[in-house]
Structure formats: C-alpha cells, structure tokens
N, C-alpha and C. Protein backbone atom coordinates (compact mmCIF):
# COMPACT_ATOMS: atom_id res chain seq x y z
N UNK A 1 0.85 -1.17 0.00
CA UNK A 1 0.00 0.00 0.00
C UNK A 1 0.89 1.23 0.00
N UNK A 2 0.01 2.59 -0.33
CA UNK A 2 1.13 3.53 -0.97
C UNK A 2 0.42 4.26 -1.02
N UNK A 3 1.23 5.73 -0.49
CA UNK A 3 0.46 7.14 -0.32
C UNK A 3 -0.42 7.55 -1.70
N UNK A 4 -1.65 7.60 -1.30
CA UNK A 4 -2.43 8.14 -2.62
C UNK A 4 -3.31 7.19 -3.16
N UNK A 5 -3.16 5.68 -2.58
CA UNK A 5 -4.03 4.58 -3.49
C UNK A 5 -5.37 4.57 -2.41
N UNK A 6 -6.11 4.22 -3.13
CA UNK A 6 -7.48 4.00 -2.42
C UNK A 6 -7.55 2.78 -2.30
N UNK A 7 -8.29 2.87 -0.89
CA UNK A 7 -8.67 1.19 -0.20
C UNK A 7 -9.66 1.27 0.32
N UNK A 8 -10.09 -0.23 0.38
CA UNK A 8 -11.91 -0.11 1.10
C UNK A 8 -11.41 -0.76 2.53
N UNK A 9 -12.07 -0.08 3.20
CA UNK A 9 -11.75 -1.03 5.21
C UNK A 9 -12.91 -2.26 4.41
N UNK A 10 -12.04 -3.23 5.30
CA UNK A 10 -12.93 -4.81 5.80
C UNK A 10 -12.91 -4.92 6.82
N UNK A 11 -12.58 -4.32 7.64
CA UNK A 11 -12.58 -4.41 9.15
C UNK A 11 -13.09 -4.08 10.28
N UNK A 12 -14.06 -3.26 10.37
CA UNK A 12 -13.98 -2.14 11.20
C UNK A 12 -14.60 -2.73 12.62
N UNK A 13 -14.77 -3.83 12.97
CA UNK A 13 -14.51 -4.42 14.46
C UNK A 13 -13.51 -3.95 15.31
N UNK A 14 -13.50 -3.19 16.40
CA UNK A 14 -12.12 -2.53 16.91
C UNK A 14 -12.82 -2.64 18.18
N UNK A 15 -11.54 -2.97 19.07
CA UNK A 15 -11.48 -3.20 20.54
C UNK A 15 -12.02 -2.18 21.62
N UNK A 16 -12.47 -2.54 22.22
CA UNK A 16 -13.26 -0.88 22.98
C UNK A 16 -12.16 0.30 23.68
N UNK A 17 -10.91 -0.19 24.04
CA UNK A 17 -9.64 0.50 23.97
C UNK A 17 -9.70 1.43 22.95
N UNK A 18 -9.58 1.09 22.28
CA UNK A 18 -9.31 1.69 20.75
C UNK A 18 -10.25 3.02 20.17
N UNK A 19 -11.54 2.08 20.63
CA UNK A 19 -12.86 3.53 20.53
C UNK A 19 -12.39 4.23 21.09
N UNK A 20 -11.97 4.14 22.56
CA UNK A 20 -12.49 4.99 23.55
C UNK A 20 -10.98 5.98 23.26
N UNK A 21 -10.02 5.96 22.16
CA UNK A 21 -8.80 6.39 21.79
C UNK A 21 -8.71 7.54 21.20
N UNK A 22 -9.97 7.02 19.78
CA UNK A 22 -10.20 7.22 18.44
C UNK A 22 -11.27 8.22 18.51
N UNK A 23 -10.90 9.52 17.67
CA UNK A 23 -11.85 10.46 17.29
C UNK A 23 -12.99 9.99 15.92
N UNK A 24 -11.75 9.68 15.08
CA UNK A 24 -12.42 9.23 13.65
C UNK A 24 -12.32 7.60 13.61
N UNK A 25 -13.21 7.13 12.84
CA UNK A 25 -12.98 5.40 12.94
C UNK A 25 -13.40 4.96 11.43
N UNK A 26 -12.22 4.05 10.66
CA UNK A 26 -13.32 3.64 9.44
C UNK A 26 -14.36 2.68 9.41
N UNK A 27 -14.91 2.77 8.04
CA UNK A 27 -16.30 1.70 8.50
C UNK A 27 -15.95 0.99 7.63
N UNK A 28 -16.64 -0.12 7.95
CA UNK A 28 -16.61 -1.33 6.62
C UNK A 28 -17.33 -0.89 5.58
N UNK A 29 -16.79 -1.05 4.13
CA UNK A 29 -17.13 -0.93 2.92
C UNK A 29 -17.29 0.35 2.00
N UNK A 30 -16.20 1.39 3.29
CA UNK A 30 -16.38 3.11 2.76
C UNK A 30 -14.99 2.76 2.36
N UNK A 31 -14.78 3.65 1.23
CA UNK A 31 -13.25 3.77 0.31
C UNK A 31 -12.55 5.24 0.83
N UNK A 32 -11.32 4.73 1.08
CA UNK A 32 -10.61 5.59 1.64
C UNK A 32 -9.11 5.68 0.80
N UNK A 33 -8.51 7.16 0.90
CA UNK A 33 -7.30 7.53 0.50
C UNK A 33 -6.27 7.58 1.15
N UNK A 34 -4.73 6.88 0.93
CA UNK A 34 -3.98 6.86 2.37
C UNK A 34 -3.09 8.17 2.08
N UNK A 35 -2.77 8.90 3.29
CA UNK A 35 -2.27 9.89 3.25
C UNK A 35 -0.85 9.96 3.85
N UNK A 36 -0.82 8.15 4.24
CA UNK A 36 1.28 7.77 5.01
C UNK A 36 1.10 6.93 5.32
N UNK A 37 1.84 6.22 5.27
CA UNK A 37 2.22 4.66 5.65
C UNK A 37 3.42 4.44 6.56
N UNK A 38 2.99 4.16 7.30
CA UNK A 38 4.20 4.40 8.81
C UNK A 38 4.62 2.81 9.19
N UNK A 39 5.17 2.63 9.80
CA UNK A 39 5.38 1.54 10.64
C UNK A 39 5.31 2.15 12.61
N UNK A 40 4.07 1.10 13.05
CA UNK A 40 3.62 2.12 14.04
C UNK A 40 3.43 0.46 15.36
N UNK A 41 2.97 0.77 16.10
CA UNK A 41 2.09 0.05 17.00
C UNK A 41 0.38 -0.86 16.93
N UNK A 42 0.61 -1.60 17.39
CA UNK A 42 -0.90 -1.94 17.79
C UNK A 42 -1.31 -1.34 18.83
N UNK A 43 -2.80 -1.64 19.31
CA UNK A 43 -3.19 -1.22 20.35
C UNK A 43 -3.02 -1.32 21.44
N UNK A 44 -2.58 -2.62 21.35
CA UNK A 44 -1.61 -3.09 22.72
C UNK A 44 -0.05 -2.47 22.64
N UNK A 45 0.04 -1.27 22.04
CA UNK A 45 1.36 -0.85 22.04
C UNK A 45 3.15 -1.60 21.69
N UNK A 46 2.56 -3.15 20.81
CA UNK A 46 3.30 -4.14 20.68
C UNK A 46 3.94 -3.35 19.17
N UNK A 47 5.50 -2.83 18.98
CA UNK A 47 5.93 -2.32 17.64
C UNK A 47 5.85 -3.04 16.73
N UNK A 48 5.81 -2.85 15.48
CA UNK A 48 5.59 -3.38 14.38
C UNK A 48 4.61 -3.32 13.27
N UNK A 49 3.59 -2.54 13.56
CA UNK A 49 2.39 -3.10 12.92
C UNK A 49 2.67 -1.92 11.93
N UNK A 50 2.47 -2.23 10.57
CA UNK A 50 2.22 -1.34 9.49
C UNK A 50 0.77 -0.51 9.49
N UNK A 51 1.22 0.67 9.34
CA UNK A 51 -0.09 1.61 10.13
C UNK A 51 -0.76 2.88 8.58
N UNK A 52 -1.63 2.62 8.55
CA UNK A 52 -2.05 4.07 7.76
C UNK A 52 -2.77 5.14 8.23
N UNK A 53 -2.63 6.34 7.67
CA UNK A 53 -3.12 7.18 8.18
C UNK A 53 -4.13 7.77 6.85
N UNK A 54 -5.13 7.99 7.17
CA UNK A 54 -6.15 8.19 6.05
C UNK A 54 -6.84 9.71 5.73
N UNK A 55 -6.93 9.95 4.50
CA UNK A 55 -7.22 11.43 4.23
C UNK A 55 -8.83 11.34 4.66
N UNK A 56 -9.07 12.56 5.91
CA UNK A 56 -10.28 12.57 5.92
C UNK A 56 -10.49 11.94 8.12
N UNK A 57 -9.55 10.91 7.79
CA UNK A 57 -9.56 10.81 9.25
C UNK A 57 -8.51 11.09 10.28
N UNK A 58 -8.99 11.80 10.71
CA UNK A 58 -7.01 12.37 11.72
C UNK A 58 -7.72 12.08 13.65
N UNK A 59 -7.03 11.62 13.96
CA UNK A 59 -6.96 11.36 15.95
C UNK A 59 -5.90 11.87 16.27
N UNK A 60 -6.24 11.18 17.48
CA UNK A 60 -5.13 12.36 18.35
C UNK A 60 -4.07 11.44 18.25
N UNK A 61 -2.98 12.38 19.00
CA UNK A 61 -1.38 11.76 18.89
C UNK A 61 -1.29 10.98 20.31
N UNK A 62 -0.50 9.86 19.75
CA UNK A 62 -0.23 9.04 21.13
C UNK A 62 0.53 9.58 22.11
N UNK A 63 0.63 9.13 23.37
CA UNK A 63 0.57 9.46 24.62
C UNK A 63 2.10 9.02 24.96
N UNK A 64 3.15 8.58 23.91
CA UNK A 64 4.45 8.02 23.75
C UNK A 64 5.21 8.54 22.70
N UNK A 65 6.37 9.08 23.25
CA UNK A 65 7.27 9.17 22.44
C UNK A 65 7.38 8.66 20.91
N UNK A 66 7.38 9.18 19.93
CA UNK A 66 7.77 10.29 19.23
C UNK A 66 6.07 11.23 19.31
N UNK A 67 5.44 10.92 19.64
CA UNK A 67 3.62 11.18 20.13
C UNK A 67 2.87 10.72 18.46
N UNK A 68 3.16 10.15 17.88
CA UNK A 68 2.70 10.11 16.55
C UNK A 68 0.96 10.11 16.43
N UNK A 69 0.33 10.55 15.30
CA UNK A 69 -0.97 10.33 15.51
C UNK A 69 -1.14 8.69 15.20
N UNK A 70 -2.18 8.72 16.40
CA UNK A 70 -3.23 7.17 16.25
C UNK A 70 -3.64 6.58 14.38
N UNK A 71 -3.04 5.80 14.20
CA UNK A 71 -3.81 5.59 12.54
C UNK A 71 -4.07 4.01 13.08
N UNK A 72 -4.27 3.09 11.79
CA UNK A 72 -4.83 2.23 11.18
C UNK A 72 -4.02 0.64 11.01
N UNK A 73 -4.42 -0.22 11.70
CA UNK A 73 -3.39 -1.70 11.03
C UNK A 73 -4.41 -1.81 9.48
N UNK A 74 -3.14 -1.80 8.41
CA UNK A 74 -3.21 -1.97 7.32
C UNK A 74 -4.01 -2.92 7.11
N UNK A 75 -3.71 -4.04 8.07
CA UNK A 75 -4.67 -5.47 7.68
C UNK A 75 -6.05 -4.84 7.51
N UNK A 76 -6.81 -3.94 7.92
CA UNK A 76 -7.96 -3.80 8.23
C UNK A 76 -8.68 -3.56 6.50
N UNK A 77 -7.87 -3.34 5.57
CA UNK A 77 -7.82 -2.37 4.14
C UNK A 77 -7.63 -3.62 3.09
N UNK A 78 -7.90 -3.23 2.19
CA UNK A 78 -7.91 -4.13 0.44
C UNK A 78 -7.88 -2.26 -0.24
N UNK A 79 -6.92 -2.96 -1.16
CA UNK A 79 -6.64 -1.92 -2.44
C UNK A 79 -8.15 -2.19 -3.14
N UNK A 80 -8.71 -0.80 -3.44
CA UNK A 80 -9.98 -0.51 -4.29
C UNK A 80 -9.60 -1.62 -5.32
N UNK A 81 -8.43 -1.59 -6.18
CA UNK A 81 -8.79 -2.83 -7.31
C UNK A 81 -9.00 -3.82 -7.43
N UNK A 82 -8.45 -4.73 -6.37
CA UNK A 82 -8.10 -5.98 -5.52
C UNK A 82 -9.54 -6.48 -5.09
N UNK A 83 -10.30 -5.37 -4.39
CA UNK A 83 -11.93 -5.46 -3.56
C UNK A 83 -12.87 -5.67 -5.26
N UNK A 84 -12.66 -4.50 -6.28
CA UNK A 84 -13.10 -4.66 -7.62
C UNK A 84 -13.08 -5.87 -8.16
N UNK A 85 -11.64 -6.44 -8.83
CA UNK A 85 -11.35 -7.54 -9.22
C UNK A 85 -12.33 -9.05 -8.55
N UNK A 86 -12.47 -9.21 -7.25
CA UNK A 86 -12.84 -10.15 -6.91
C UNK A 86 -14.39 -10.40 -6.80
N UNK A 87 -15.15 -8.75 -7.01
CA UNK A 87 -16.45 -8.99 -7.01
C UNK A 87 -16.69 -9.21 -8.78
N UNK A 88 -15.90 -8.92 -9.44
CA UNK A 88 -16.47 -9.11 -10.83
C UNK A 88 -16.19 -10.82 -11.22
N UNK A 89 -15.25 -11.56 -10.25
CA UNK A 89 -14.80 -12.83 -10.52
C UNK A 89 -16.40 -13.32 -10.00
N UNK A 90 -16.54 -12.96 -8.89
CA UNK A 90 -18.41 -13.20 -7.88
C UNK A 90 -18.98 -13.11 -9.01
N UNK A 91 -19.22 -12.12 -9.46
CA UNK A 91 -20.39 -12.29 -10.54
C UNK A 91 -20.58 -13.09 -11.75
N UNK A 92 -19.55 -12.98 -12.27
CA UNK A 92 -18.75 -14.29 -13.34
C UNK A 92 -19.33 -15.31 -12.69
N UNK A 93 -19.41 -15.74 -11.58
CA UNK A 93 -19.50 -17.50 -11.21
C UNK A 93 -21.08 -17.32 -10.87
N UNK A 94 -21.59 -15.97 -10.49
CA UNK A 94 -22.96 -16.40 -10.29
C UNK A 94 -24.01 -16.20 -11.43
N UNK A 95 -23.23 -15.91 -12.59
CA UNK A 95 -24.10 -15.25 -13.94
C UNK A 95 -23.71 -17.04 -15.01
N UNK A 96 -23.47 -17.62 -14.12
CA UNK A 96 -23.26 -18.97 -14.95
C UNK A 96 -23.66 -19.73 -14.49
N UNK A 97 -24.74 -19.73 -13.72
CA UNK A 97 -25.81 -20.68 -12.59
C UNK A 97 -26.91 -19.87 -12.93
C-alpha cells in the first residue's frame, strides 16, 4: 500500500480501547485515500504493525514518544482494485448458474 491509493476497510470491528482512543474510525465498505504509511504500534502498544493514516480521518497523537498520531493496522484495508477484481470474478461464477 502507498500514499495516494485507495482502499476499502474490511474491518472495522475494533477493541473498545481503541474507541475509547479514536476520534475518527473507518467503517466497513467506505473507500478511503492513504495519506502515510508508517510503521507504528498496535493497540496493545506491541511495535511493528504497518499503520495508515487516512485522508479525511485524523486522531489524536499518542501518549508516547515520538507522540505520533493514532492511525490504522493496514490489515484492516484491500486496495480498491483488488476489492473490484474479486467482485467481478463473484459475478462471473454467479451469472453462470
């Protein structure tokens, strides 16, 4: 994933930690623009997790050193073409039944 590509959330189940964190939250099946791709934390503050930050949604900055703003585990996202591609394969298999 890469500053500028659009992605749809599949995810948007999030831990009540996390709400209670989060100003903005994505939803499942709204398309979003990434605006940085960080390497950041989970919620459990465990390093590593590839993080986006999305045009349109900004939170607050964490409560730790370097204070970075709160974004996104990538897992949560599919590239718009990727989400495209696989519903037109769906329809293909159900337009032949």
């Amino acid at each position: 994933m890469e500053v500028g590509q659009k992605v749809v959330c599949v995810d948007d189940n999030f831990p009540k930690a996390v709400i209670l964190l989060y100003k903005s939250l994505p939803k499942k099946g709204q398309i979003y623009v990434i605006r940085d791709v960080v390497l950041g934390v989970n919620w459990k503050s465990e390093p590593g997790e590839v993080c986006l930050y999305l045009i349109g949604l900004n939170n607050p900055k964490s409560t730790t050193p370097p204070y970075p703003e709160r974004g996104f585990n990538a897992e949560r996202f599919r590239p718009l073409e990727e989400m495209k591609q696989k519903r037109e394969a769906e329809e293909e298999i159900h337009a032949g039944f």
